[in-house]
Protein backbone atom coordinates (compact mmCIF):
# COMPACT_ATOMS: atom_id res chain seq x y z
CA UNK A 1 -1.06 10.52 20.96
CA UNK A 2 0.35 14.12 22.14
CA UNK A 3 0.32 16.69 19.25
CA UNK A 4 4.06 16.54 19.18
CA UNK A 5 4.01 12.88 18.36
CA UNK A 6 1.48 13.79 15.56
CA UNK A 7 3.57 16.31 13.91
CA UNK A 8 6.99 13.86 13.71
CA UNK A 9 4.60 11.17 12.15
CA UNK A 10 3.08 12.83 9.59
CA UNK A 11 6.24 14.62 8.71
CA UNK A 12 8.72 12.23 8.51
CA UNK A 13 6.19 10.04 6.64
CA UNK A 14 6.11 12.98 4.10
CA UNK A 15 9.63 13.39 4.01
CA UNK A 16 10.25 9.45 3.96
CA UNK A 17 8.03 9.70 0.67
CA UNK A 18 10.35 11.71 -1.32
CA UNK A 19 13.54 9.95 -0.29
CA UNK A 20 12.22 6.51 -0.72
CA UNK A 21 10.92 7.35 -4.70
CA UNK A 22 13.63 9.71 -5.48
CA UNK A 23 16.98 8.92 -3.50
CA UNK A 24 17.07 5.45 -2.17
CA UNK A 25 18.43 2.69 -4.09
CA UNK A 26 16.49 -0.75 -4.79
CA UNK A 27 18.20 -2.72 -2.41
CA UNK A 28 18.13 -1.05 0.26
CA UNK A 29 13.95 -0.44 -0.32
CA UNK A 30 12.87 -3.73 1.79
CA UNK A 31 15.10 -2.98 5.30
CA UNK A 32 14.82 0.76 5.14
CA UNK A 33 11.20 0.25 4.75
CA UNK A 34 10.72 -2.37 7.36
CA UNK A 35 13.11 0.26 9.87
CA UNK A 36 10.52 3.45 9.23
CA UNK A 37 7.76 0.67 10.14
CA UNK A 38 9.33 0.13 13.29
CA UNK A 39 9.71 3.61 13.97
CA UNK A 40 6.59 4.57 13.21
CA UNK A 41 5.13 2.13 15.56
CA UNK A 42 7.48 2.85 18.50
CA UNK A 43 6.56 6.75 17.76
CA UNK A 44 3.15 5.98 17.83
CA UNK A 45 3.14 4.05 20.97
CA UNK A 46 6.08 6.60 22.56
CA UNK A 47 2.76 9.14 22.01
CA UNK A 48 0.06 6.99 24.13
CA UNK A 49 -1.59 4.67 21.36
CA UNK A 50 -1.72 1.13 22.28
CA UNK A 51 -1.68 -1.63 20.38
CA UNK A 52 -5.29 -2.28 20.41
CA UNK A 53 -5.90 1.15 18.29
CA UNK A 54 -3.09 0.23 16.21
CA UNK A 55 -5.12 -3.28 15.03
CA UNK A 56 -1.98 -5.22 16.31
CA UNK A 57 -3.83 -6.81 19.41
CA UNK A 58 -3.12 -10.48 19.56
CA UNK A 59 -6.30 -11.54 20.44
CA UNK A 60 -7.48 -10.07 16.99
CA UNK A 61 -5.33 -12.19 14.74
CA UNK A 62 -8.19 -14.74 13.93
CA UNK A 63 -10.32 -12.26 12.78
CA UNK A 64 -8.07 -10.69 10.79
CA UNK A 65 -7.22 -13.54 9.16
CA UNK A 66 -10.92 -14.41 8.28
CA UNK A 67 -11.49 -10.72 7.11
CA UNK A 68 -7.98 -10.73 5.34
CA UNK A 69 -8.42 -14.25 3.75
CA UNK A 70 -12.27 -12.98 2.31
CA UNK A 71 -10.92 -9.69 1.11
CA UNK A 72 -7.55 -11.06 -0.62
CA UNK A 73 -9.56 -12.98 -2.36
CA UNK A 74 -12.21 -11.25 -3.74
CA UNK A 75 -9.63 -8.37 -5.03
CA UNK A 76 -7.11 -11.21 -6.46
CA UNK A 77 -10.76 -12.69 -8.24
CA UNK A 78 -11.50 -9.02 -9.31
CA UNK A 79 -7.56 -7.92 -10.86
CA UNK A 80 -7.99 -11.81 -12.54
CA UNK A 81 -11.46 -11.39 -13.83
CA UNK A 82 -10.43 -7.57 -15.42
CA UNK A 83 -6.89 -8.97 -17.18
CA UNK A 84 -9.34 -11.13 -19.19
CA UNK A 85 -12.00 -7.96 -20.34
CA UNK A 86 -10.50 -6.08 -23.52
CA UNK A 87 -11.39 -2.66 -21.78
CA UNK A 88 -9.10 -3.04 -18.67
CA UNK A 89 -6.67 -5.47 -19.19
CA UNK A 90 -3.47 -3.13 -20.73
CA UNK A 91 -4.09 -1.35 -17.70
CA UNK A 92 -1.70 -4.69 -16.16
CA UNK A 93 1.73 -3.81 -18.70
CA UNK A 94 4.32 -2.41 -16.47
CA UNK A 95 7.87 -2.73 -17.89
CA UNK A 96 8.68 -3.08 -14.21
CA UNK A 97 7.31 -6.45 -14.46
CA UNK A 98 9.37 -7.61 -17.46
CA UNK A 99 12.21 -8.38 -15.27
CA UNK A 100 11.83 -12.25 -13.91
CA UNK A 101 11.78 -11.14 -10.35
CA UNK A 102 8.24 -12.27 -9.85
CA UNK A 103 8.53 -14.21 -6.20
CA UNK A 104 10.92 -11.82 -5.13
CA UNK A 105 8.88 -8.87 -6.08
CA UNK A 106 5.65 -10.55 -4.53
CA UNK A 107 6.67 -12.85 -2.12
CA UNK A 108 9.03 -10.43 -0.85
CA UNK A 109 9.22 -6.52 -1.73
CA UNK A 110 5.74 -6.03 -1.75
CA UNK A 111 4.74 -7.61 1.42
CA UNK A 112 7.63 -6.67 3.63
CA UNK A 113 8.30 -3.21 1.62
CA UNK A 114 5.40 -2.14 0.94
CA UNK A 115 2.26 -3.63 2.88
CA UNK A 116 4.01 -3.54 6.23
CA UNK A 117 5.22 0.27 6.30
CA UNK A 118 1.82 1.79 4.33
CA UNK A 119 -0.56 -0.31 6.96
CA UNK A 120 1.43 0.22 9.86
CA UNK A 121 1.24 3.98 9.17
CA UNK A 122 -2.03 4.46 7.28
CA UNK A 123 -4.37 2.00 9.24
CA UNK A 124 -2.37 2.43 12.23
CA UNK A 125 -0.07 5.14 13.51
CA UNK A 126 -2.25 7.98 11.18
CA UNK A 127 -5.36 6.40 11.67
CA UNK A 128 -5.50 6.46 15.43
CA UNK A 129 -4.01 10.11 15.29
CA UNK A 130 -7.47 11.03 13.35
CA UNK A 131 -9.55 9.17 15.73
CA UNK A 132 -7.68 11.24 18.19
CA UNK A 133 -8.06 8.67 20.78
CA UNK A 134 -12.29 7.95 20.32
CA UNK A 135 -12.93 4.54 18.77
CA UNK A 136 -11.76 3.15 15.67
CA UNK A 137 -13.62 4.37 12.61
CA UNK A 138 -13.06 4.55 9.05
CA UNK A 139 -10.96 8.05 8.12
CA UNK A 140 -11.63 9.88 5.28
CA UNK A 141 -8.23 12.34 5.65
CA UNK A 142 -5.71 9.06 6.05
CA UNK A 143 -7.37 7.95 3.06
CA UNK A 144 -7.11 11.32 1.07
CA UNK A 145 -3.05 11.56 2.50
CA UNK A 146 -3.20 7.38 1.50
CA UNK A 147 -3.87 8.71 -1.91
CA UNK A 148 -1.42 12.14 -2.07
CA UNK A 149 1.39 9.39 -1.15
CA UNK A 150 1.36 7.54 -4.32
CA UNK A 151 1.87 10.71 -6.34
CA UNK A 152 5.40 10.20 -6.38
CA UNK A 153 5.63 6.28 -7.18
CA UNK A 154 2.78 6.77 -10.57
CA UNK A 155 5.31 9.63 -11.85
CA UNK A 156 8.56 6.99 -11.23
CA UNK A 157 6.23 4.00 -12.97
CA UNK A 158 5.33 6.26 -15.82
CA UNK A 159 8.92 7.45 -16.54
CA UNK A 160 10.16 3.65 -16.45
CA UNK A 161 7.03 2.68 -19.15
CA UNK A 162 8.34 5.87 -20.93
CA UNK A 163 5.04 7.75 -20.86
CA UNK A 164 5.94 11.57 -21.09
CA UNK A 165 2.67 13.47 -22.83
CA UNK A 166 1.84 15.89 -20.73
CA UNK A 167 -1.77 15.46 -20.31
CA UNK A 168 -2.03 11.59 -19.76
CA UNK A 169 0.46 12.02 -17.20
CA UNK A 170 -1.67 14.34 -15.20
CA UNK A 171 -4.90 11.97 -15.79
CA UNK A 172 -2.87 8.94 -14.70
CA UNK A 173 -1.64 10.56 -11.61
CA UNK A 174 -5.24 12.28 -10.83
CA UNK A 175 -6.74 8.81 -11.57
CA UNK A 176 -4.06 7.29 -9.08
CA UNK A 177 -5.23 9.00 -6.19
CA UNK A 178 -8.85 8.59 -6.37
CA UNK A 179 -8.09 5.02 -6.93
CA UNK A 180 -5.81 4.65 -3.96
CA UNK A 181 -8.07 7.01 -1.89
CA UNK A 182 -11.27 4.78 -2.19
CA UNK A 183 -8.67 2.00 -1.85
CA UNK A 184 -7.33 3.22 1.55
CA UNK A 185 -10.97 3.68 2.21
CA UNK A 186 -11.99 -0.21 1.82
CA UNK A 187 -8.96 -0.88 4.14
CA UNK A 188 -9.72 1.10 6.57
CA UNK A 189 -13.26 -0.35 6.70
CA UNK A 190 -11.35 -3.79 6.84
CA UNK A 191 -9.03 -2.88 9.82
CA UNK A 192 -12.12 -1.77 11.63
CA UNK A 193 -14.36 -4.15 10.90
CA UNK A 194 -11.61 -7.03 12.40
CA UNK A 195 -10.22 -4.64 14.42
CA UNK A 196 -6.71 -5.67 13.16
CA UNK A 197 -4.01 -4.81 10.85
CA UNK A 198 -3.77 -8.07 9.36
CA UNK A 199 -6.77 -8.14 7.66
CA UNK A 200 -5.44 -4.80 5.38
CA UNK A 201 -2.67 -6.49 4.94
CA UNK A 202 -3.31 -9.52 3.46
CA UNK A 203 -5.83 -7.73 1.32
CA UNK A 204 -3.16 -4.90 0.58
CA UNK A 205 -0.64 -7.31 -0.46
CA UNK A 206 -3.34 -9.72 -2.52
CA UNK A 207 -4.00 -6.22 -4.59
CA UNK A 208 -0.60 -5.84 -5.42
CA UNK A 209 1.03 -9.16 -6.01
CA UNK A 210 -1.76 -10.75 -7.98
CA UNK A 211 -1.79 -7.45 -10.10
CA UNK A 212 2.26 -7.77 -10.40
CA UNK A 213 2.32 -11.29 -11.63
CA UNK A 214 -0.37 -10.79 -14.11
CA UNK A 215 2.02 -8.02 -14.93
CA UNK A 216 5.07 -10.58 -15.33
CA UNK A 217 2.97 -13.10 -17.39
CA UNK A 218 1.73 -10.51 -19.79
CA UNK A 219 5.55 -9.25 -20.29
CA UNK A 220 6.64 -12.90 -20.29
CA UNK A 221 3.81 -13.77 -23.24
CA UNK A 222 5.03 -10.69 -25.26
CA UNK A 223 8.76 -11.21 -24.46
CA UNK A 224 9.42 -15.26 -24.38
CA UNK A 225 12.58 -16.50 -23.26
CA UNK A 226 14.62 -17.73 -26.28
């Protein structure tokens, strides 16, 4: 990928960042997310990456599935097995979950506006710009920038569970990026191991949906429909 193709991805994936958490409205979040997948790839590819280093080789669907399947499941067992322990389990109460939208929010919105645009760019477009055209290895930087991007989304999920002190803020948002860091990390090692995006995906996408709906079913136990 040329240095000038570099530059436009990492920017406009910076700028994209800020618009998407603090300008866009909810319903357009799915197709305008799905569009700056698109670009992304076509931008990557305009710059000389194939598909092969972008983990969306054909003949490496079956092993991301196998890798996918094994690591969506042992993250779903993992979220399920820490709602039950007293130490870890409010860390699942989002008020974002209280509103009914559960297969919407997880069979749709996360998968097709989240997963999609954060794998195509992270363990694909930015990942092959940092193995600047060697082989595919795990990246430590994509992982750090992997964590820097969800800076913006903790400080919208804090303001809608109205958490304002000052200092717990700041640890939640610290503790957000080493957690998505190491994260982006274990799906990197994923997306090399099978060589394809679809095993980061389907473990991406187990992480969040499983964590959502335990989210819904705690709000739904607190809150019962009368």
């Amino acid at each position: 990928m040329s240095e000038w193709y570099n530059r436009i991805v990492f920017v406009g994936l910076g700028a994209w960042n800020v618009v998407v958490n603090r300008h866009l409205p909810e319903r357009h979040y799915v197709p305008a997310n799905l569009a700056v997948a698109s670009a992304t790839y076509l931008l990557a590819r305009a710059g000389g990456v194939g598909n092969s280093d972008l983990g969306l080789r054909a003949g490496e669907v079956g092993g991301g599935l196998r890798w996918g399947s094994g690591g969506a499941g042992l993250v779903a067992a993992g979220a399920l097995a820490a709602s039950r322990q007293a130490k870890t389990r409010d860390l699942f109460d989002d008020a974002r979950a209280a509103s009914g939208n559960t297969a919407y929010e997880t069979l749709l919105r996360i998968p097709f506006g989240t997963v999609v645009l954060e794998e195509v760019a992270f363990r694909g477009a930015l990942a092959a710009l940092a193995n600047r055209g060697g082989p595919c290895r795990v990246s430590v930087p994509t992982a750090a920038v992997f964590g820097l991007w969800h800076v913006l989304p903790t400080l919208e999920t804090l303001n809608i569970n109205g958490i304002f002190d000052r200092k717990t803020r700041v640890l939640a948002v610290c503790g957000s990026v080493a957690a998505t860091a190491v994260a982006g990390l274990a799906l990197d090692t994923l997306r090399v191991r099978s060589r394809s995006l679809l095993a980061p995906m389907l473990t991406h996408w187990s992480a969040n949906a499983v964590s959502y709906a335990i989210a819904a079913r705690r709000a739904g136990s607190r809150h019962p429909t009368q």
